[in-house]
PDB file of N, CA and C in Angstrom:
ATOM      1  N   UNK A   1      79.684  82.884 109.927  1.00  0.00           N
ATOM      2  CA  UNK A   1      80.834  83.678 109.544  1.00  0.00           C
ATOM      3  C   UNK A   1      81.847  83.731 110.690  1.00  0.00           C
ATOM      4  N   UNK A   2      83.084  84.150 110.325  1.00  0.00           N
ATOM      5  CA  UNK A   2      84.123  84.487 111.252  1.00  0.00           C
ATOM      6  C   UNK A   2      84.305  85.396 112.059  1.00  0.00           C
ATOM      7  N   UNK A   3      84.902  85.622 113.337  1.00  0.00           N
ATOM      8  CA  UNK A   3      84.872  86.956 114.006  1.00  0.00           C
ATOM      9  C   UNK A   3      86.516  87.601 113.996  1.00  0.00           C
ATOM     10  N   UNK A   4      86.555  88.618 114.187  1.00  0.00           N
ATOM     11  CA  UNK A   4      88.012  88.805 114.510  1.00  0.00           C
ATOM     12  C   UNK A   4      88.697  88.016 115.287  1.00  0.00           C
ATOM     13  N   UNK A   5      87.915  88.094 116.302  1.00  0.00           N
ATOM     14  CA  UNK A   5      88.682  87.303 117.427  1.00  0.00           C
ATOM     15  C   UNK A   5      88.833  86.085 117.462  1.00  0.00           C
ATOM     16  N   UNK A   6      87.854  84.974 116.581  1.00  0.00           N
ATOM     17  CA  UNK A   6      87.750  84.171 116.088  1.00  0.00           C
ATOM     18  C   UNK A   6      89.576  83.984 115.267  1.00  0.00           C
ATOM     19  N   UNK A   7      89.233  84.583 114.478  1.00  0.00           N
ATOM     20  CA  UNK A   7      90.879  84.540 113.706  1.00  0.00           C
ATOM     21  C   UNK A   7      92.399  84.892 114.738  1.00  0.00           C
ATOM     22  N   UNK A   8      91.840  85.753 115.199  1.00  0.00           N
ATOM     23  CA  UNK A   8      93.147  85.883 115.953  1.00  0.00           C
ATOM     24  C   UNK A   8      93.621  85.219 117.036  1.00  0.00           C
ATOM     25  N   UNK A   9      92.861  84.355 117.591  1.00  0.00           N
ATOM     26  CA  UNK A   9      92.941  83.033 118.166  1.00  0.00           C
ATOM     27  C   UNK A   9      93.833  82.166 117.386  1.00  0.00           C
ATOM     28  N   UNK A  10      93.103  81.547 116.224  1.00  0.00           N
ATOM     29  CA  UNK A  10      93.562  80.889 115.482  1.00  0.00           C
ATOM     30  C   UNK A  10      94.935  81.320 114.774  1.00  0.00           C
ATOM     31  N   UNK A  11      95.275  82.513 114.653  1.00  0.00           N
ATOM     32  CA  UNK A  11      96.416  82.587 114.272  1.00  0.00           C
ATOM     33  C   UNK A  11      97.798  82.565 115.695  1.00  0.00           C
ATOM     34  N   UNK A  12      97.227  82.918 116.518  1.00  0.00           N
ATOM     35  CA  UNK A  12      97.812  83.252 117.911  1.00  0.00           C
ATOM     36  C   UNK A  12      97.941  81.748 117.950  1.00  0.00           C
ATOM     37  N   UNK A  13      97.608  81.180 118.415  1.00  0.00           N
ATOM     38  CA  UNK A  13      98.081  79.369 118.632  1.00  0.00           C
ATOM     39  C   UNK A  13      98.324  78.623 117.794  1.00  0.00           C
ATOM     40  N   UNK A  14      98.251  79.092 116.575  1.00  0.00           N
ATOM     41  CA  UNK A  14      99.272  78.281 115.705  1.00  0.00           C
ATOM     42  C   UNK A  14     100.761  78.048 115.632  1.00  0.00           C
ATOM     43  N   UNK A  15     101.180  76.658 115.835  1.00  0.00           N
ATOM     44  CA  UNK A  15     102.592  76.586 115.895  1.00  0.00           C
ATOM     45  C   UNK A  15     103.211  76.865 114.421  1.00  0.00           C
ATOM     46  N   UNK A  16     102.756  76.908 113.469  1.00  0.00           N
ATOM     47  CA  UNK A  16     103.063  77.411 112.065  1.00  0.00           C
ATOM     48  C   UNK A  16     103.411  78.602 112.175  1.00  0.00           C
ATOM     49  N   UNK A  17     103.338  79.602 113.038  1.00  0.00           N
ATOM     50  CA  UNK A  17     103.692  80.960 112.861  1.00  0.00           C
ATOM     51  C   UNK A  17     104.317  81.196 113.524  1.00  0.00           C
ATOM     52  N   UNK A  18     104.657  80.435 115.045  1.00  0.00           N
ATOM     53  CA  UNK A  18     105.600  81.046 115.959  1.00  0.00           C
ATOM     54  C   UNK A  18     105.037  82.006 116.857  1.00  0.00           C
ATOM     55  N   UNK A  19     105.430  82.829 117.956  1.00  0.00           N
ATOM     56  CA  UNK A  19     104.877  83.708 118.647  1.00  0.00           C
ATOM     57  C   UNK A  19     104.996  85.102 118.001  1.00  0.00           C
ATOM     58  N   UNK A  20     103.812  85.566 117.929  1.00  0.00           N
ATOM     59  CA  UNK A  20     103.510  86.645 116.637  1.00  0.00           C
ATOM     60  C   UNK A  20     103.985  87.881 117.612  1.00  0.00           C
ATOM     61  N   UNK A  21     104.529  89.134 116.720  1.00  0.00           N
ATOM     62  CA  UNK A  21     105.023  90.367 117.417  1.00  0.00           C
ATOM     63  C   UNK A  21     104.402  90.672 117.230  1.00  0.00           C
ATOM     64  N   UNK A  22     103.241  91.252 116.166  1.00  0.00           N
ATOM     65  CA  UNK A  22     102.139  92.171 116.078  1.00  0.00           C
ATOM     66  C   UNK A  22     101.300  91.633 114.854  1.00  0.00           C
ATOM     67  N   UNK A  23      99.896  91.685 115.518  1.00  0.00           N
ATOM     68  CA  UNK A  23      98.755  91.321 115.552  1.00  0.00           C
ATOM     69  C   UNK A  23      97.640  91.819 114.743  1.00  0.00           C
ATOM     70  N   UNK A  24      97.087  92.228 113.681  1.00  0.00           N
ATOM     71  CA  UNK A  24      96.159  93.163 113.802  1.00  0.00           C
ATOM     72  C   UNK A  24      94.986  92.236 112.903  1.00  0.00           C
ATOM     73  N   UNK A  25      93.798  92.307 113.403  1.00  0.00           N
ATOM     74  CA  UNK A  25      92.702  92.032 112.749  1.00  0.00           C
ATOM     75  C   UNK A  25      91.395  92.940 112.588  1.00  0.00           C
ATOM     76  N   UNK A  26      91.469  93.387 111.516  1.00  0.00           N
ATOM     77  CA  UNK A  26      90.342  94.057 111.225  1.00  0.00           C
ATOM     78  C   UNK A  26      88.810  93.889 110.094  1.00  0.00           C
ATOM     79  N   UNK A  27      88.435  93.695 111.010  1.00  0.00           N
ATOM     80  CA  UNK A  27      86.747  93.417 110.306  1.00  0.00           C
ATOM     81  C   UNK A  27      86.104  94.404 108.850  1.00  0.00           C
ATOM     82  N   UNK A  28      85.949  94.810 108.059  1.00  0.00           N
ATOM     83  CA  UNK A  28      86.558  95.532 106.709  1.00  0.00           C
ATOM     84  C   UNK A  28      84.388  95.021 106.388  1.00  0.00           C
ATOM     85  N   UNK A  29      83.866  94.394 106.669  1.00  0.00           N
ATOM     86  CA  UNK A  29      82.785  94.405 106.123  1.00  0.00           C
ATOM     87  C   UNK A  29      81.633  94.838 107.324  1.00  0.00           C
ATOM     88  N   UNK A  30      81.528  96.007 108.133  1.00  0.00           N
ATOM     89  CA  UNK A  30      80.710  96.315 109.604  1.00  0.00           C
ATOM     90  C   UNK A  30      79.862  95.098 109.982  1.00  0.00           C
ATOM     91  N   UNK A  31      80.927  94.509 110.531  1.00  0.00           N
ATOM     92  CA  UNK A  31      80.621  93.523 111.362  1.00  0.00           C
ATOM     93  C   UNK A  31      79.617  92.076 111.000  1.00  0.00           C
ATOM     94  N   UNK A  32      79.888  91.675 109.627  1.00  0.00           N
ATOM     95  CA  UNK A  32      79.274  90.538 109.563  1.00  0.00           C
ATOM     96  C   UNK A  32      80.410  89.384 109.372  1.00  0.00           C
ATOM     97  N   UNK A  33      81.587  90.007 108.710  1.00  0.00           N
ATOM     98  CA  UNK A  33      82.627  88.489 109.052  1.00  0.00           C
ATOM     99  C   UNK A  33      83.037  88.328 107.418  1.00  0.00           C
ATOM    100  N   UNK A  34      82.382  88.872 106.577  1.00  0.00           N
ATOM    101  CA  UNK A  34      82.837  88.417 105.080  1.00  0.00           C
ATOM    102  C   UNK A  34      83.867  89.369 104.828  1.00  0.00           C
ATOM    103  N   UNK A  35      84.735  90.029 104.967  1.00  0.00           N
ATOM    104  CA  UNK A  35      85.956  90.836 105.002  1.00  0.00           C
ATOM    105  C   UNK A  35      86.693  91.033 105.952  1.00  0.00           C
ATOM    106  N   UNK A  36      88.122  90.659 105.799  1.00  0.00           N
ATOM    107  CA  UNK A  36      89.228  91.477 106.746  1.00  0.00           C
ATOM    108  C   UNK A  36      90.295  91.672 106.147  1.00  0.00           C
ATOM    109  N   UNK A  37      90.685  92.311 107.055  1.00  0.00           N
ATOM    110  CA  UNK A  37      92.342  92.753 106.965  1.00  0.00           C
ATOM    111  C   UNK A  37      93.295  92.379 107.817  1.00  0.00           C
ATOM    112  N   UNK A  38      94.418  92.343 107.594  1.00  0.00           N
ATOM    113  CA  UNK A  38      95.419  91.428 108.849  1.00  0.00           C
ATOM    114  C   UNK A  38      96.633  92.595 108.753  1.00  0.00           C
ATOM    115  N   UNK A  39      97.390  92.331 109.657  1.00  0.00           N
ATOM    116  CA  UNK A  39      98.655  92.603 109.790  1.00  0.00           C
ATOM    117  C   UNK A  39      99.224  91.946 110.528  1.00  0.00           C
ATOM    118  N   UNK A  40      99.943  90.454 110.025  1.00  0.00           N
ATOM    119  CA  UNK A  40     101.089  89.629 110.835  1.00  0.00           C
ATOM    120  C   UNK A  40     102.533  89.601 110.411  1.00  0.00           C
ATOM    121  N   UNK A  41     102.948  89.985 111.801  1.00  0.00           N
ATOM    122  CA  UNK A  41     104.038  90.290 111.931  1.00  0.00           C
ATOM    123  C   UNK A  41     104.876  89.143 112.704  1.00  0.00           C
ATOM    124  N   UNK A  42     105.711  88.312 111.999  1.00  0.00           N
ATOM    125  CA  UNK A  42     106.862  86.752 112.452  1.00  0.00           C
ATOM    126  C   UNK A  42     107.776  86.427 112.546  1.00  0.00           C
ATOM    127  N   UNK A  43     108.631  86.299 113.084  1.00  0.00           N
ATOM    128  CA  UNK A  43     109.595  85.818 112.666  1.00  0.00           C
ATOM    129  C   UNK A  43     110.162  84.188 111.566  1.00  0.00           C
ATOM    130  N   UNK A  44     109.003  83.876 112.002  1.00  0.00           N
ATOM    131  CA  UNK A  44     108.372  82.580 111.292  1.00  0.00           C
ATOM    132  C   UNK A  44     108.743  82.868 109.526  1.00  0.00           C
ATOM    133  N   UNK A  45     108.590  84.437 109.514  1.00  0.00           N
ATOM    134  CA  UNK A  45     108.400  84.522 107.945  1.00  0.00           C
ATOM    135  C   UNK A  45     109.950  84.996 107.117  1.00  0.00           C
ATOM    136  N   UNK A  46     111.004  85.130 108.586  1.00  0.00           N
ATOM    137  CA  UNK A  46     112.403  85.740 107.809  1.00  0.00           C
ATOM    138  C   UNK A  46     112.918  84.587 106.373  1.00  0.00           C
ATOM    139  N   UNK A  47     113.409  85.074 105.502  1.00  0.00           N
ATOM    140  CA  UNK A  47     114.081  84.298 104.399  1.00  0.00           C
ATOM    141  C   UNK A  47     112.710  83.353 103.683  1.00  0.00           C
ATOM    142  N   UNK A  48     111.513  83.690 104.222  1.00  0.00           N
ATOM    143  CA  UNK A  48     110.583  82.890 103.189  1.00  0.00           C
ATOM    144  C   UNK A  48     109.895  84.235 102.062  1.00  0.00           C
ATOM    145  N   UNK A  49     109.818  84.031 101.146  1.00  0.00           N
ATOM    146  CA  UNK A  49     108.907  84.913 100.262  1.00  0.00           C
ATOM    147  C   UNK A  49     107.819  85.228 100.388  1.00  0.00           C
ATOM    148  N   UNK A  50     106.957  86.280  99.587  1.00  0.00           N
ATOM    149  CA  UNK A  50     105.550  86.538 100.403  1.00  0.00           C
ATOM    150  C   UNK A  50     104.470  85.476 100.138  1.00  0.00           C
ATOM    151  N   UNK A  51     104.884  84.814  98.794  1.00  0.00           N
ATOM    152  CA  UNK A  51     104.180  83.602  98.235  1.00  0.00           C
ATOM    153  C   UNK A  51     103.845  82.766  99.666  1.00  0.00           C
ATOM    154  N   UNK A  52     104.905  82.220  99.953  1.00  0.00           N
ATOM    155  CA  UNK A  52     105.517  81.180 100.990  1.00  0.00           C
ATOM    156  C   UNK A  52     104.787  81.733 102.412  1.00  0.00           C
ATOM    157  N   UNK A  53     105.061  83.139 102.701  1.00  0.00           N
ATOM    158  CA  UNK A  53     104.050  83.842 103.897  1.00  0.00           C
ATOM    159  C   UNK A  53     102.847  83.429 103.804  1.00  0.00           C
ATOM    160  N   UNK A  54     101.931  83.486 102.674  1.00  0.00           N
ATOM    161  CA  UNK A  54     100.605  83.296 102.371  1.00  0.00           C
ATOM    162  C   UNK A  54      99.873  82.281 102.714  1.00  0.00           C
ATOM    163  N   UNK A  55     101.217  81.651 102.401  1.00  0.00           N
ATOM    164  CA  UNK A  55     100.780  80.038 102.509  1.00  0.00           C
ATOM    165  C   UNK A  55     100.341  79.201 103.626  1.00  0.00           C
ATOM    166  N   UNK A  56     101.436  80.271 104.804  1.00  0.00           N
ATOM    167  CA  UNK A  56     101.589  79.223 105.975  1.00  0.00           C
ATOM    168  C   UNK A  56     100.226  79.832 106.489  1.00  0.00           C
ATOM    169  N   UNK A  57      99.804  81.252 106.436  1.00  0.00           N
ATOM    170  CA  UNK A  57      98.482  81.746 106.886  1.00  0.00           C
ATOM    171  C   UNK A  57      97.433  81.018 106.677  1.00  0.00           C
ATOM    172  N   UNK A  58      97.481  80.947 104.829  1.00  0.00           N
ATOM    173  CA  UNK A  58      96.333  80.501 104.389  1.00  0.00           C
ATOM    174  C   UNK A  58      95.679  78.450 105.188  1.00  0.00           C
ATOM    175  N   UNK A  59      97.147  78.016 105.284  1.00  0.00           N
ATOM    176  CA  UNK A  59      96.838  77.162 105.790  1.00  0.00           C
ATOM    177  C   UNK A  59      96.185  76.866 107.501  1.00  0.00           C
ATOM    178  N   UNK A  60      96.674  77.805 108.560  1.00  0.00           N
ATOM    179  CA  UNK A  60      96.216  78.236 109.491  1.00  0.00           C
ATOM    180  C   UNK A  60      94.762  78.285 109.607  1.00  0.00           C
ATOM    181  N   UNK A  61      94.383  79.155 108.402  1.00  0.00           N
ATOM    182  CA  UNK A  61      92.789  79.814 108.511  1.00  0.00           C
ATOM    183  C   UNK A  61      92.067  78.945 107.235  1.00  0.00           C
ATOM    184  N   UNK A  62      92.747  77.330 107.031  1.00  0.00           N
ATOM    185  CA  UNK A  62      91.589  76.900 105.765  1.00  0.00           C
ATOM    186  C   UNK A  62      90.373  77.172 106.143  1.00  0.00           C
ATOM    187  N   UNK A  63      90.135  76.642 107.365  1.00  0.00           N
ATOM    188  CA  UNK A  63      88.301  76.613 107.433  1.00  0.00           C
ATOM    189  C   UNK A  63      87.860  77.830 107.191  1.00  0.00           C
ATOM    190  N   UNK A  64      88.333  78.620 108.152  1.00  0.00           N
ATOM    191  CA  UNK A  64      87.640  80.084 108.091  1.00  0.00           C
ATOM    192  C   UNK A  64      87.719  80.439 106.841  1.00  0.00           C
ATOM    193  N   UNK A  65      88.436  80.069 105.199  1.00  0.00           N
ATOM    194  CA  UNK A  65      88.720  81.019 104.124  1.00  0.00           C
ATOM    195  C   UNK A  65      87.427  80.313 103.455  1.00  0.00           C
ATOM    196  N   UNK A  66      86.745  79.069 103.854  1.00  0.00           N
ATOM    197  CA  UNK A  66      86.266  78.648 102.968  1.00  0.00           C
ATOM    198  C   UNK A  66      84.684  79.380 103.113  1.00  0.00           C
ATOM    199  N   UNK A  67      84.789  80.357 104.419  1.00  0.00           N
ATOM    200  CA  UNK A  67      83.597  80.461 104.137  1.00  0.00           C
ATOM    201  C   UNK A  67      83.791  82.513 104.208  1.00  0.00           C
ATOM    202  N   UNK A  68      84.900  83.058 104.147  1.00  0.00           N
ATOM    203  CA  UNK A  68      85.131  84.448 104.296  1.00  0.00           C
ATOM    204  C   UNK A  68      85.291  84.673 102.552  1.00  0.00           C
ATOM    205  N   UNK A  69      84.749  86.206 102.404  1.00  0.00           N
ATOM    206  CA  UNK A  69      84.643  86.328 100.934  1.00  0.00           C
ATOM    207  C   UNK A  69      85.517  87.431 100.694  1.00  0.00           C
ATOM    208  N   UNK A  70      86.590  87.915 101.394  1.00  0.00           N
ATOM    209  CA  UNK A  70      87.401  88.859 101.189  1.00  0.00           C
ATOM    210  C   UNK A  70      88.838  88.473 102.461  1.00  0.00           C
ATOM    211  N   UNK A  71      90.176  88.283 102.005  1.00  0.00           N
ATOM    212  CA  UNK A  71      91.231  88.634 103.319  1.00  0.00           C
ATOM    213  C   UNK A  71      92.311  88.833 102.976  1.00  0.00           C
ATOM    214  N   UNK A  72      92.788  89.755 102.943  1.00  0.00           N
ATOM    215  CA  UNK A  72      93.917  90.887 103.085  1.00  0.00           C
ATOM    216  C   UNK A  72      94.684  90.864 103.595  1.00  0.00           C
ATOM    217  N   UNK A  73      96.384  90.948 103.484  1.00  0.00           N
ATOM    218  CA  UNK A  73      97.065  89.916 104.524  1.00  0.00           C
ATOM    219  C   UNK A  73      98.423  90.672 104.187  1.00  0.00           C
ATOM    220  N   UNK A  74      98.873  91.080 105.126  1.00  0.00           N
ATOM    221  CA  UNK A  74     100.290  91.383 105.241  1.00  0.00           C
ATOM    222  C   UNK A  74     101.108  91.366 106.360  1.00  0.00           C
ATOM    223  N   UNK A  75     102.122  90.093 105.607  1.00  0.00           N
ATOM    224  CA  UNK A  75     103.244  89.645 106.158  1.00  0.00           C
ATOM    225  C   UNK A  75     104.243  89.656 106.385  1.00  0.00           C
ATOM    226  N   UNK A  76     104.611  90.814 107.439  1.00  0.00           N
ATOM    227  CA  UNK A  76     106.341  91.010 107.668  1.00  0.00           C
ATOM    228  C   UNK A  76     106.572  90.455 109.035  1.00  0.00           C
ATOM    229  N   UNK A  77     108.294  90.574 108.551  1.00  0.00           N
ATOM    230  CA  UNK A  77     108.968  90.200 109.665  1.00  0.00           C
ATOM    231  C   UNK A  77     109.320  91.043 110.670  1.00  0.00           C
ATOM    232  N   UNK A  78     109.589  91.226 112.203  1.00  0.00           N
ATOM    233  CA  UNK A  78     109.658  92.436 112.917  1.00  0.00           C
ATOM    234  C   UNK A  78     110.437  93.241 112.603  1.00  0.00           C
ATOM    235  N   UNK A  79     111.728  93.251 111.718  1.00  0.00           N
ATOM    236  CA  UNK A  79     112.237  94.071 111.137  1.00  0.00           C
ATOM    237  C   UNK A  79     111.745  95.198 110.094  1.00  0.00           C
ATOM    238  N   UNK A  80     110.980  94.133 109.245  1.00  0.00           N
ATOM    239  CA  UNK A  80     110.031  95.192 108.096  1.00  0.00           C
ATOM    240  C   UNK A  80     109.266  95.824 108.717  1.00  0.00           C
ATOM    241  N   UNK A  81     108.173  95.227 110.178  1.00  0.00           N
ATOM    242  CA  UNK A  81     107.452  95.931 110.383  1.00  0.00           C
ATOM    243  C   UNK A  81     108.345  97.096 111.207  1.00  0.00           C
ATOM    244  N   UNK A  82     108.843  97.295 111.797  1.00  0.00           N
ATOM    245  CA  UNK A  82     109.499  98.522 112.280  1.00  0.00           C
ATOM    246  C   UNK A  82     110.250  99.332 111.380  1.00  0.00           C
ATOM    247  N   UNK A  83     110.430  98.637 110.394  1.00  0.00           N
ATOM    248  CA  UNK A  83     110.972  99.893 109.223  1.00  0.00           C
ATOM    249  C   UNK A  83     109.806 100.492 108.775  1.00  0.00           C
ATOM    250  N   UNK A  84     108.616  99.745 108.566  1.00  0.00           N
ATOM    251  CA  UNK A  84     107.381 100.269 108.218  1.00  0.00           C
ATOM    252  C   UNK A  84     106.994 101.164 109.157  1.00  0.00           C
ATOM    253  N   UNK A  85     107.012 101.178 110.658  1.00  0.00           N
ATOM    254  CA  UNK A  85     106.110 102.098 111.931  1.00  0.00           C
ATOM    255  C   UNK A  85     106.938 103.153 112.049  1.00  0.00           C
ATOM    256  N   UNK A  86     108.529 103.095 111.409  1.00  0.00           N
ATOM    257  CA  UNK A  86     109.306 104.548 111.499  1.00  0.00           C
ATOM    258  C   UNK A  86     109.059 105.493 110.415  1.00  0.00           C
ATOM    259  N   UNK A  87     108.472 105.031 109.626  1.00  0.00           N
ATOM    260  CA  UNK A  87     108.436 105.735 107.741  1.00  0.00           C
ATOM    261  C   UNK A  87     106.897 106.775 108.112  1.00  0.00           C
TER     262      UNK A  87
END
Protein backbone atom coordinates (compact mmCIF):
# COMPACT_ATOMS: atom_id res chain seq x y z
CA UNK A 1 0.00 0.00 0.00
CA UNK A 2 0.77 3.71 -0.20
CA UNK A 3 2.02 6.06 2.48
CA UNK A 4 1.27 9.65 2.77
CA UNK A 5 4.45 10.58 2.28
CA UNK A 6 4.78 8.24 -0.35
CA UNK A 7 2.14 10.45 -2.30
CA UNK A 8 3.27 13.60 -1.40
CA UNK A 9 6.53 13.06 -2.86
CA UNK A 10 5.04 12.06 -5.85
CA UNK A 11 2.88 14.83 -6.17
CA UNK A 12 5.64 17.38 -4.95
CA UNK A 13 8.00 16.45 -7.99
CA UNK A 14 5.75 16.26 -10.47
CA UNK A 15 6.30 18.66 -13.27
CA UNK A 16 2.48 18.24 -14.17
CA UNK A 17 1.52 20.29 -11.26
CA UNK A 18 4.01 22.93 -10.94
CA UNK A 19 5.28 24.03 -7.47
CA UNK A 20 2.33 23.26 -5.17
CA UNK A 21 1.18 26.16 -2.51
CA UNK A 22 -0.48 23.84 -0.22
CA UNK A 23 -0.18 20.38 0.40
CA UNK A 24 -2.26 18.22 2.45
CA UNK A 25 -2.28 14.44 2.69
CA UNK A 26 -4.27 12.61 4.86
CA UNK A 27 -4.38 8.93 5.62
CA UNK A 28 -8.50 8.45 6.15
CA UNK A 29 -8.07 4.53 6.70
CA UNK A 30 -5.61 4.39 10.44
CA UNK A 31 -2.79 3.84 8.82
CA UNK A 32 -2.88 1.06 6.33
CA UNK A 33 -2.80 3.15 2.97
CA UNK A 34 -6.31 2.14 1.40
CA UNK A 35 -7.83 5.74 1.96
CA UNK A 36 -6.95 9.39 1.64
CA UNK A 37 -7.69 12.67 1.38
CA UNK A 38 -5.78 15.48 -0.41
CA UNK A 39 -5.85 19.05 -0.56
CA UNK A 40 -3.87 20.46 -3.71
CA UNK A 41 -3.53 23.63 -4.10
CA UNK A 42 -1.81 25.04 -8.07
CA UNK A 43 -1.51 27.19 -9.99
CA UNK A 44 -1.14 24.55 -12.59
CA UNK A 45 -4.98 24.28 -12.20
CA UNK A 46 -6.11 28.22 -13.04
CA UNK A 47 -8.67 28.19 -16.19
CA UNK A 48 -8.71 24.23 -16.22
CA UNK A 49 -12.02 22.60 -14.85
CA UNK A 50 -12.24 20.24 -11.97
CA UNK A 51 -12.68 17.34 -14.54
CA UNK A 52 -9.31 18.48 -16.14
CA UNK A 53 -7.76 18.98 -12.26
CA UNK A 54 -8.47 15.28 -11.71
CA UNK A 55 -6.90 14.32 -14.41
CA UNK A 56 -3.56 15.78 -14.21
CA UNK A 57 -3.52 14.18 -10.42
CA UNK A 58 -4.93 11.10 -11.38
CA UNK A 59 -2.25 10.78 -13.84
CA UNK A 60 0.62 11.70 -11.36
CA UNK A 61 -0.56 8.93 -8.88
CA UNK A 62 -1.55 6.02 -11.72
CA UNK A 63 0.44 3.49 -9.89
CA UNK A 64 -0.46 4.33 -6.51
CA UNK A 65 -4.52 4.45 -7.64
CA UNK A 66 -4.19 1.09 -8.90
CA UNK A 67 -3.67 -0.29 -5.81
CA UNK A 68 -5.49 2.53 -3.16
CA UNK A 69 -9.26 1.78 -2.61
CA UNK A 70 -10.49 5.20 -1.67
CA UNK A 71 -8.94 9.14 -2.81
CA UNK A 72 -10.47 12.25 -2.24
CA UNK A 73 -9.12 15.13 -3.93
CA UNK A 74 -9.52 18.72 -3.92
CA UNK A 75 -8.27 21.00 -6.33
CA UNK A 76 -7.90 24.67 -6.06
CA UNK A 77 -6.07 27.31 -7.18
CA UNK A 78 -4.27 29.67 -4.50
CA UNK A 79 -6.88 32.01 -4.94
CA UNK A 80 -9.82 29.56 -4.13
CA UNK A 81 -7.83 28.21 -1.55
CA UNK A 82 -7.55 31.50 0.34
CA UNK A 83 -11.04 32.39 -0.29
CA UNK A 84 -11.69 29.04 1.26
CA UNK A 85 -9.07 29.66 4.66
CA UNK A 86 -10.93 33.24 5.09
CA UNK A 87 -14.69 31.78 5.11
Amino acid sequence: MSSCEHIEQKLKSSSDLGDLTHLEVVDMSDGCGAKFQTVIVSSKFEGLPLLQRHRLVNKVLEEELKVIHAFQMKTLTPEQWEKMKAS
